[in-house]
PDB file of N, CA and C in Angstrom:
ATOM      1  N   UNK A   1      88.724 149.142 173.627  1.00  0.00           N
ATOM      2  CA  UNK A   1      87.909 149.232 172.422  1.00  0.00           C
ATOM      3  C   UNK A   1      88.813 149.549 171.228  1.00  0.00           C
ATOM      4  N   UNK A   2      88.587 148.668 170.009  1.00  0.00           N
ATOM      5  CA  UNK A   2      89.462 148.973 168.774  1.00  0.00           C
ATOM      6  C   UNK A   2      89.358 150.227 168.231  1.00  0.00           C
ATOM      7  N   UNK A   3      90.234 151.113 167.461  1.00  0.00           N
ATOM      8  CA  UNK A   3      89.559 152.193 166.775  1.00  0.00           C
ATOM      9  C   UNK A   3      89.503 151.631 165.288  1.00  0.00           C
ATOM     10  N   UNK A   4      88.461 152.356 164.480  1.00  0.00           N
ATOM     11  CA  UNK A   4      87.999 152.260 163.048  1.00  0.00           C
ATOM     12  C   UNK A   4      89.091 152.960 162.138  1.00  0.00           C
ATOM     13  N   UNK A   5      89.780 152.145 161.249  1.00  0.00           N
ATOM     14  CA  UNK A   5      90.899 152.417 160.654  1.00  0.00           C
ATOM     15  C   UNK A   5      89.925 152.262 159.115  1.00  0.00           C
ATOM     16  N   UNK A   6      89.694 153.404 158.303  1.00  0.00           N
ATOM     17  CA  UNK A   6      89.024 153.555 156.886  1.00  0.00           C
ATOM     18  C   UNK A   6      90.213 153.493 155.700  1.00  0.00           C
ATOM     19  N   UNK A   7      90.149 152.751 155.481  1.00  0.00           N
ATOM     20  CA  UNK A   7      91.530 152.825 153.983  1.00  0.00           C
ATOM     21  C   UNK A   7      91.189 152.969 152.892  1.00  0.00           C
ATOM     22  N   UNK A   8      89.851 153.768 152.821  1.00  0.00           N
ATOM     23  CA  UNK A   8      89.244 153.775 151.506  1.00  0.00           C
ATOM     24  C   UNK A   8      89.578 155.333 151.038  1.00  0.00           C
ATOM     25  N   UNK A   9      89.573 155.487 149.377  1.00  0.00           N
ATOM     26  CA  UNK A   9      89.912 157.013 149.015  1.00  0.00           C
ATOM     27  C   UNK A   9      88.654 157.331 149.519  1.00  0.00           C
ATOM     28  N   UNK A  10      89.472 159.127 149.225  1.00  0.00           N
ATOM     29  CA  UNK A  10      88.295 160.097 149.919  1.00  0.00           C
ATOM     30  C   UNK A  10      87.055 160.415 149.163  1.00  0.00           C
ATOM     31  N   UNK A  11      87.093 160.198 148.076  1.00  0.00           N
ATOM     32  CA  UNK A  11      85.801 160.130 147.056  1.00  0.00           C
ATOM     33  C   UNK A  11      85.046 159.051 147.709  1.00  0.00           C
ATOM     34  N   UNK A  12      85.627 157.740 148.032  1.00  0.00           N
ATOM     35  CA  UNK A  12      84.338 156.906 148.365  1.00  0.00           C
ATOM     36  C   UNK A  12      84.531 157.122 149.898  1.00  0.00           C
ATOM     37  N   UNK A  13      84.700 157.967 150.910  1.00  0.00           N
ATOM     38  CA  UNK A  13      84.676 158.362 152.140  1.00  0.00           C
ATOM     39  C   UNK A  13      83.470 159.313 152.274  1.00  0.00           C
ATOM     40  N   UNK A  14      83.803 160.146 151.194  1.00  0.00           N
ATOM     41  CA  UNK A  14      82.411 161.424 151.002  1.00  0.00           C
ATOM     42  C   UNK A  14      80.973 160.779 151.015  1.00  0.00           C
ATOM     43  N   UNK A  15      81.223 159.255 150.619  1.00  0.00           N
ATOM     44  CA  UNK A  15      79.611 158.518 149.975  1.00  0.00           C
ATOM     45  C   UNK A  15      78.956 158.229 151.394  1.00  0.00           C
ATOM     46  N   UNK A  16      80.391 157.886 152.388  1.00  0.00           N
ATOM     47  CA  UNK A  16      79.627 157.541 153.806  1.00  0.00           C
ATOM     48  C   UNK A  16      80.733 156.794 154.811  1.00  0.00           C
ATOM     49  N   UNK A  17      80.530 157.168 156.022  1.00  0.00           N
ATOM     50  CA  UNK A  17      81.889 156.717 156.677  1.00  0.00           C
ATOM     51  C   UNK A  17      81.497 156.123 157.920  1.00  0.00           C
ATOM     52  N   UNK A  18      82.445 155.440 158.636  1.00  0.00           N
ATOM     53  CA  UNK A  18      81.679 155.310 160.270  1.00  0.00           C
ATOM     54  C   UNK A  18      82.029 156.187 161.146  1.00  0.00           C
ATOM     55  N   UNK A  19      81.410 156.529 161.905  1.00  0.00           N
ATOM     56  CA  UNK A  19      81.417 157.415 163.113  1.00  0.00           C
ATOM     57  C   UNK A  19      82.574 157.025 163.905  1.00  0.00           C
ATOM     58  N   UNK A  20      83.548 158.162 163.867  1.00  0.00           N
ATOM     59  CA  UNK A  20      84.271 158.121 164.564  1.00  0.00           C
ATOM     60  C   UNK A  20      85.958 157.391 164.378  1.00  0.00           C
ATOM     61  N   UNK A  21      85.659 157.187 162.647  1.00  0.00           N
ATOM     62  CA  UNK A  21      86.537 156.215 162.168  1.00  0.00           C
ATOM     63  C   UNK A  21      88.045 157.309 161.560  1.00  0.00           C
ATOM     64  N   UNK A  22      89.151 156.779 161.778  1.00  0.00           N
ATOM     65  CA  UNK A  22      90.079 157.566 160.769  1.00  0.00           C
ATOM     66  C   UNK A  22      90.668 157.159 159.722  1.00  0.00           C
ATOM     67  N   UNK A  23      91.024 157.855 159.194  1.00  0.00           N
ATOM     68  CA  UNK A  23      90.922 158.169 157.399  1.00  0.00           C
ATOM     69  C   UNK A  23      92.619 157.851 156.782  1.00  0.00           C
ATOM     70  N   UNK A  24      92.869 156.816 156.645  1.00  0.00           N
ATOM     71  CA  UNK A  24      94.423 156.541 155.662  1.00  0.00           C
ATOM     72  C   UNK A  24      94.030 156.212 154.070  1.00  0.00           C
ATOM     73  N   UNK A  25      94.593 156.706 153.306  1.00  0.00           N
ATOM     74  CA  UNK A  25      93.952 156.632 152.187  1.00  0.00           C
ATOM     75  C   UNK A  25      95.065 155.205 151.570  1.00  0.00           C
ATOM     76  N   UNK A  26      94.555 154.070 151.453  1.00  0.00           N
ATOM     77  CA  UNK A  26      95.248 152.739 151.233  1.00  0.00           C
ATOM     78  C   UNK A  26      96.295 153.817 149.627  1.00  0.00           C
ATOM     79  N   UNK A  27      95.319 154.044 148.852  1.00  0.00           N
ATOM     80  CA  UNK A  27      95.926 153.935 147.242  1.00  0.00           C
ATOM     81  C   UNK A  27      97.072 154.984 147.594  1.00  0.00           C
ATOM     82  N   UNK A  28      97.348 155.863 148.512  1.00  0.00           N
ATOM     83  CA  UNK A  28      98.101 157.334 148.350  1.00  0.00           C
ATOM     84  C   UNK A  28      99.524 156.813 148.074  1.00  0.00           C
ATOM     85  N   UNK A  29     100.159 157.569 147.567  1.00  0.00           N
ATOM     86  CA  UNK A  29     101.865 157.005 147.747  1.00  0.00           C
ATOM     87  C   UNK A  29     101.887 157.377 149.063  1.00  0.00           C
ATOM     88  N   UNK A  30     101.617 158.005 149.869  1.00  0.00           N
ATOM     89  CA  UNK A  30     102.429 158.129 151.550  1.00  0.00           C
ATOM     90  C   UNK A  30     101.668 157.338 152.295  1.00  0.00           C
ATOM     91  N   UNK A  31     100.698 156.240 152.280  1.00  0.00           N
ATOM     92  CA  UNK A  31      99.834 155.334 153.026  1.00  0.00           C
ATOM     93  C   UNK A  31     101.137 155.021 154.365  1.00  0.00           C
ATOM     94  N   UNK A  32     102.249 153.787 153.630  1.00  0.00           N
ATOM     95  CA  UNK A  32     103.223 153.706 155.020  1.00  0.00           C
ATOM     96  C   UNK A  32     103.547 154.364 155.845  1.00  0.00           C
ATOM     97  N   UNK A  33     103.614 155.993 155.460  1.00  0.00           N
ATOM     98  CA  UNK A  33     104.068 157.216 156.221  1.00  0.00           C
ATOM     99  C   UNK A  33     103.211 157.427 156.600  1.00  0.00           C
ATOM    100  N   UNK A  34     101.861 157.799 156.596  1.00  0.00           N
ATOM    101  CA  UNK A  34     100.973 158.253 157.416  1.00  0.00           C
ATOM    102  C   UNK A  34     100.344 157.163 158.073  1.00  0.00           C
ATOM    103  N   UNK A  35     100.456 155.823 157.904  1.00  0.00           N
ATOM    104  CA  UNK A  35      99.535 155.114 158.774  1.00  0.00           C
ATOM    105  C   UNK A  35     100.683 154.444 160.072  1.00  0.00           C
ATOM    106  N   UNK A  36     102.163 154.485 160.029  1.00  0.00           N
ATOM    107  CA  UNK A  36     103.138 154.768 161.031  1.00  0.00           C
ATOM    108  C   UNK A  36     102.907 155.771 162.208  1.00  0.00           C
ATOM    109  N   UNK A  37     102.449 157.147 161.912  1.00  0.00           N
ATOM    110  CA  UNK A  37     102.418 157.627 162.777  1.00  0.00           C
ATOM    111  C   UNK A  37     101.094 157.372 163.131  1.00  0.00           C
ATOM    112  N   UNK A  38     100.341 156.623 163.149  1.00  0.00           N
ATOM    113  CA  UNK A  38      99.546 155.848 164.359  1.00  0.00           C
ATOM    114  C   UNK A  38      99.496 155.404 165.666  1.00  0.00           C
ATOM    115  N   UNK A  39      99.281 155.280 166.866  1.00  0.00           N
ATOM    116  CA  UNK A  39      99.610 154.994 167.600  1.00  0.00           C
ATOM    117  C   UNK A  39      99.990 152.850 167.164  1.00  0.00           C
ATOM    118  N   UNK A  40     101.122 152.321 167.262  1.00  0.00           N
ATOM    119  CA  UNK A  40     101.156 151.202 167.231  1.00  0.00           C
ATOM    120  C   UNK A  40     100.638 150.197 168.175  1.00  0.00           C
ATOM    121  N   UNK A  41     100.090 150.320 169.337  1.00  0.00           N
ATOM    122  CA  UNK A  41     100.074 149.465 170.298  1.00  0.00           C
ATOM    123  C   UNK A  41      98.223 149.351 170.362  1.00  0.00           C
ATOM    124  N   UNK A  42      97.406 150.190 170.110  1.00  0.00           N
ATOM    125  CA  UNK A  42      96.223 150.329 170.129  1.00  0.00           C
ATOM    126  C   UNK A  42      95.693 149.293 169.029  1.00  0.00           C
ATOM    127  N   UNK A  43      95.063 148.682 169.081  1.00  0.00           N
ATOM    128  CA  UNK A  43      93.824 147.438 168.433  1.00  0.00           C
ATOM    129  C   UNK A  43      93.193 148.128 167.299  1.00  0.00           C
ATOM    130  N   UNK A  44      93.209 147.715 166.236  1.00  0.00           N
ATOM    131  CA  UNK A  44      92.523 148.409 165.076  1.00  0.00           C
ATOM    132  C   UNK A  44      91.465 147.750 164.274  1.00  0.00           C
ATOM    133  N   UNK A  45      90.115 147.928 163.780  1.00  0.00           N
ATOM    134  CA  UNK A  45      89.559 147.420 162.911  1.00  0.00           C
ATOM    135  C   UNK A  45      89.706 147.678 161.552  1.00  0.00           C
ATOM    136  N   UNK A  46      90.084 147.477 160.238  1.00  0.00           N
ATOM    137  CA  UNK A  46      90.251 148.107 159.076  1.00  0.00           C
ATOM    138  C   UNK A  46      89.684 147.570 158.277  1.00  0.00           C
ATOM    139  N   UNK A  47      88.815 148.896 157.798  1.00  0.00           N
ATOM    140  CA  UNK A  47      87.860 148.540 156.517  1.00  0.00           C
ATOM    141  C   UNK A  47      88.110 149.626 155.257  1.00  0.00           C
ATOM    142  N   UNK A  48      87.391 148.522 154.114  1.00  0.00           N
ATOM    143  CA  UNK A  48      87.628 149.405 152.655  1.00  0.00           C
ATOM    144  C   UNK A  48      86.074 148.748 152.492  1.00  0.00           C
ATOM    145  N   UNK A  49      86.402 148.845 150.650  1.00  0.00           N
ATOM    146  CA  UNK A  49      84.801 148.629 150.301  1.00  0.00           C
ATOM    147  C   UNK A  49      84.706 147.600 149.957  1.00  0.00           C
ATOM    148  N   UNK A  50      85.696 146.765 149.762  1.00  0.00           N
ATOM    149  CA  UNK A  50      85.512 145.178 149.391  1.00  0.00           C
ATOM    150  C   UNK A  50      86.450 144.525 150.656  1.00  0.00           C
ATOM    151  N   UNK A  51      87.109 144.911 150.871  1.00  0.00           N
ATOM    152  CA  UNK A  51      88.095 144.217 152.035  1.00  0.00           C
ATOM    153  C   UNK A  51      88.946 143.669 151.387  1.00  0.00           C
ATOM    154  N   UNK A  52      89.829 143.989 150.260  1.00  0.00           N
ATOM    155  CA  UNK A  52      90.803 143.726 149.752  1.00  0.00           C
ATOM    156  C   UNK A  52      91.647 144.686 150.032  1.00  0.00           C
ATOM    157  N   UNK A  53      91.624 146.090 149.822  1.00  0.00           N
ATOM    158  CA  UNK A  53      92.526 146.830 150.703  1.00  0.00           C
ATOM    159  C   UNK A  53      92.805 146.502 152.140  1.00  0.00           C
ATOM    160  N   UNK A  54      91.670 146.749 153.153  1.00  0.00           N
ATOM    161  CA  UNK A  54      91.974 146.294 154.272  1.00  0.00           C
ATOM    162  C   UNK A  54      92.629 145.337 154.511  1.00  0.00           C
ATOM    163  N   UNK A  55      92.776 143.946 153.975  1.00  0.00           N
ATOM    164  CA  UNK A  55      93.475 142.955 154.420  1.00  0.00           C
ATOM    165  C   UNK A  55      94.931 143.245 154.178  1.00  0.00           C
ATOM    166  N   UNK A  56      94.826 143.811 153.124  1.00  0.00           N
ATOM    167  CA  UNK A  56      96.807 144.226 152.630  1.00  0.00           C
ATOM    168  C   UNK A  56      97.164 145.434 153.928  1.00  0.00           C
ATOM    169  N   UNK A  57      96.209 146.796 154.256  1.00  0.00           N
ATOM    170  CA  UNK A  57      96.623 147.119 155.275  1.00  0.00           C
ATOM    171  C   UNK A  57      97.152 146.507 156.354  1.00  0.00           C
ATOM    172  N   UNK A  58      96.311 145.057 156.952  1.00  0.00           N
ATOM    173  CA  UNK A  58      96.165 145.049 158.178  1.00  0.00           C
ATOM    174  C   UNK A  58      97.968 144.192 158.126  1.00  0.00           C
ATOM    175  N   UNK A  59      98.051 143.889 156.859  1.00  0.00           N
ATOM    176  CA  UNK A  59      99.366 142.600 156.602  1.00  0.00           C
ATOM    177  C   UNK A  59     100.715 143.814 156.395  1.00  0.00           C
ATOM    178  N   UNK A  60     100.699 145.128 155.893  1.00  0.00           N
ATOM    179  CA  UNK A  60     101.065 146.038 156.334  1.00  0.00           C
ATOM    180  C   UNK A  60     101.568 146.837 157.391  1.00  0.00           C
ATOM    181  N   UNK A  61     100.520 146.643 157.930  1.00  0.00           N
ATOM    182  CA  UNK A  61     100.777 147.508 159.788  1.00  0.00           C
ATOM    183  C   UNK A  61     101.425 146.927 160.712  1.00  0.00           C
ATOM    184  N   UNK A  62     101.527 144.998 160.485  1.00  0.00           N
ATOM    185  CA  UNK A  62     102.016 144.588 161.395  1.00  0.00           C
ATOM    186  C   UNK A  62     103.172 144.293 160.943  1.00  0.00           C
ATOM    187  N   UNK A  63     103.727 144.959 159.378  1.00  0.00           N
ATOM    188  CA  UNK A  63     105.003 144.658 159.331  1.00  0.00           C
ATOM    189  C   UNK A  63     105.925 145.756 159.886  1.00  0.00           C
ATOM    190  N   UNK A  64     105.215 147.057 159.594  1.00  0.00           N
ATOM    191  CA  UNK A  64     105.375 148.147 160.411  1.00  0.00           C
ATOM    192  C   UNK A  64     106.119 147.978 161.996  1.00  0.00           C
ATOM    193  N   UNK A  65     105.185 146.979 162.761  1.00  0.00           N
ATOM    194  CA  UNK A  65     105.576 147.076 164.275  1.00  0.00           C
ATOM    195  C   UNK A  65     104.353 147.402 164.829  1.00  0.00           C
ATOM    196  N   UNK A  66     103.028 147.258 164.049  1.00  0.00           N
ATOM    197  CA  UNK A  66     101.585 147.528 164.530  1.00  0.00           C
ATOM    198  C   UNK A  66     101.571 146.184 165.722  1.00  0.00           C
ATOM    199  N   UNK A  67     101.160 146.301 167.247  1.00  0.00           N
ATOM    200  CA  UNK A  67     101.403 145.218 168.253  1.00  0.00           C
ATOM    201  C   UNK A  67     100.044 145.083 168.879  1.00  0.00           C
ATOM    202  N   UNK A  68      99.006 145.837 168.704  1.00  0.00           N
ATOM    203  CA  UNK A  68      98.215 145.838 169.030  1.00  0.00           C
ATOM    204  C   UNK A  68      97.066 144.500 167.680  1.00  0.00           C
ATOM    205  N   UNK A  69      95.703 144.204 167.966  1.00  0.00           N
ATOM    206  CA  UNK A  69      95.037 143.426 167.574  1.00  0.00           C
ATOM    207  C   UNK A  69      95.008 143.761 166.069  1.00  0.00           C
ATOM    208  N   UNK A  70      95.392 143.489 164.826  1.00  0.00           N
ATOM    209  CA  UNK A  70      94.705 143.956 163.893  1.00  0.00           C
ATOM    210  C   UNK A  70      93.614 143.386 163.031  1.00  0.00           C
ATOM    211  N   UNK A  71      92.164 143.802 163.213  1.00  0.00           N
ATOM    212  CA  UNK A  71      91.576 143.200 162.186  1.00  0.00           C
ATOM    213  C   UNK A  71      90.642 143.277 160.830  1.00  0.00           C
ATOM    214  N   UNK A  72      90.806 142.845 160.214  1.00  0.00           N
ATOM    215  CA  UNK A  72      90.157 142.758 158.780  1.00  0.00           C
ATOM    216  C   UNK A  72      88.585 142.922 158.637  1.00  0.00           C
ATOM    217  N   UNK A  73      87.986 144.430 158.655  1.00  0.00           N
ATOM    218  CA  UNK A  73      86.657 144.288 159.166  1.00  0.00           C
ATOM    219  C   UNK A  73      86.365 144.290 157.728  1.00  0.00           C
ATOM    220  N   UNK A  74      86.516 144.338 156.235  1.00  0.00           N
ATOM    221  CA  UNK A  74      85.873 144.222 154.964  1.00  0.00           C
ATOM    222  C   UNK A  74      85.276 145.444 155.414  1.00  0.00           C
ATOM    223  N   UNK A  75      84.380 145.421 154.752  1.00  0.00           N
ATOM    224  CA  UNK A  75      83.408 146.472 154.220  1.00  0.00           C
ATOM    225  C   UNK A  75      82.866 147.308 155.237  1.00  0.00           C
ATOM    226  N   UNK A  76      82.250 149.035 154.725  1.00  0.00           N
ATOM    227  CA  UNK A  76      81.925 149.173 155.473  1.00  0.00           C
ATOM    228  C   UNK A  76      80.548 149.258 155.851  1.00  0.00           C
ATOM    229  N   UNK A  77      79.636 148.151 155.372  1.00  0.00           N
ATOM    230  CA  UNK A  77      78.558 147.581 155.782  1.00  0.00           C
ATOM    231  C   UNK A  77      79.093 146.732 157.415  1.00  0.00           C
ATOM    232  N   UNK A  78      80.046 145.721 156.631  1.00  0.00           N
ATOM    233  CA  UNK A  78      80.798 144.544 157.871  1.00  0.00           C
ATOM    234  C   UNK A  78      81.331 145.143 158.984  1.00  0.00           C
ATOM    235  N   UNK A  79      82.024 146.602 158.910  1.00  0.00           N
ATOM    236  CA  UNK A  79      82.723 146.844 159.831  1.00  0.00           C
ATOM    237  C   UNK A  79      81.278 147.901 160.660  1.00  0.00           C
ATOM    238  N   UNK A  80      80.547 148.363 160.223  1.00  0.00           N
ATOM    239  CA  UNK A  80      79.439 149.088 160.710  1.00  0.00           C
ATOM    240  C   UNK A  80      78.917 147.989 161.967  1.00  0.00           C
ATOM    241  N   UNK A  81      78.300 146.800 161.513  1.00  0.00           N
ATOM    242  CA  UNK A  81      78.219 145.981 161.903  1.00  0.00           C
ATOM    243  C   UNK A  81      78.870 144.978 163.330  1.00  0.00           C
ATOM    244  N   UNK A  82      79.912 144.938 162.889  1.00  0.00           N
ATOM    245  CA  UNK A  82      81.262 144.524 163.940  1.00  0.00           C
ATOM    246  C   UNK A  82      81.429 145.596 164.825  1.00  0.00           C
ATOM    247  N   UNK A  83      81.264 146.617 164.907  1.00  0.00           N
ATOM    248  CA  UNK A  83      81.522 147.715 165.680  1.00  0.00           C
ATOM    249  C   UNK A  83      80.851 148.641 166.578  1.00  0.00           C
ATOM    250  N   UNK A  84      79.421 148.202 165.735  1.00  0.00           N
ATOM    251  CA  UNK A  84      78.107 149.301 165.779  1.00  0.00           C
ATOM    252  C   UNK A  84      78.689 150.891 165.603  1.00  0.00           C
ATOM    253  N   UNK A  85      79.195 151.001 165.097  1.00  0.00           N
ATOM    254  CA  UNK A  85      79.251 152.165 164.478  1.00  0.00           C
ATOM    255  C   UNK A  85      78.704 152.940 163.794  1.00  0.00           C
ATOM    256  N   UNK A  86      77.924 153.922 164.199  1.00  0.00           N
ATOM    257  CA  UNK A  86      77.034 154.496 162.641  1.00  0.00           C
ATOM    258  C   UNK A  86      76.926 154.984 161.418  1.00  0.00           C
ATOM    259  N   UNK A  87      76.921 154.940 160.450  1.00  0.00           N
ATOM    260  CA  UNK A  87      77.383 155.326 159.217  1.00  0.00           C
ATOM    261  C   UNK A  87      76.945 156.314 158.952  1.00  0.00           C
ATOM    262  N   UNK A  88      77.977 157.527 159.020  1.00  0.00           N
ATOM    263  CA  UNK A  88      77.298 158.904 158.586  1.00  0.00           C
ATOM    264  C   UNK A  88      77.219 159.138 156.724  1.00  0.00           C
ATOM    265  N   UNK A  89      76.256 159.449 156.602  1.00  0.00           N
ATOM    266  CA  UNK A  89      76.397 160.082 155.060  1.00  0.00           C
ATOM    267  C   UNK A  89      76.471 161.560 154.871  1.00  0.00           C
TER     268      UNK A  89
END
């Protein structure tokens, strides 16, 4: 099972998140540094609020050495969806 990779800031994290999802903040200056120590080999879904961050993550991670699946879930309506994940507010 993929885990839920959120790349959205934490202001729009507070509005509502998925269950169970973790938290890289795309805009931070340390995004590369903290989303490295990830496990690399594990399958990821990654969502923001338009899926324009996410896609630069996911093109990101695998320059990293991310080996596992990465994919572009857009939004997190789309990735709620794709995942069944529940959206906590």
């Amino acid at each position: 099972m993929a885990l839920i990779l959120d790349v959205r800031t934490p202001a729009e994290v507070a509005e509502g998140h998925l269950e169970g999802a973790l938290f890289v903040d795309f805009m931070a200056d340390d995004f590369r540094d903290k989303v490295v120590e990830l496990d690399k080999t594990a399958d990821y879904i990654v969502h923001c609020r338009s899926g324009n961050r996410s896609g630069q993550a996911v093109v990101i991670m695998a320059e990293l050495g991310f080996t596992g699946e990465l994919i572009n879930g857009g939004t997190l309506d789309e990735a709620a969806e794709t995942t069944g994940a529940a959206i906590v507010k």
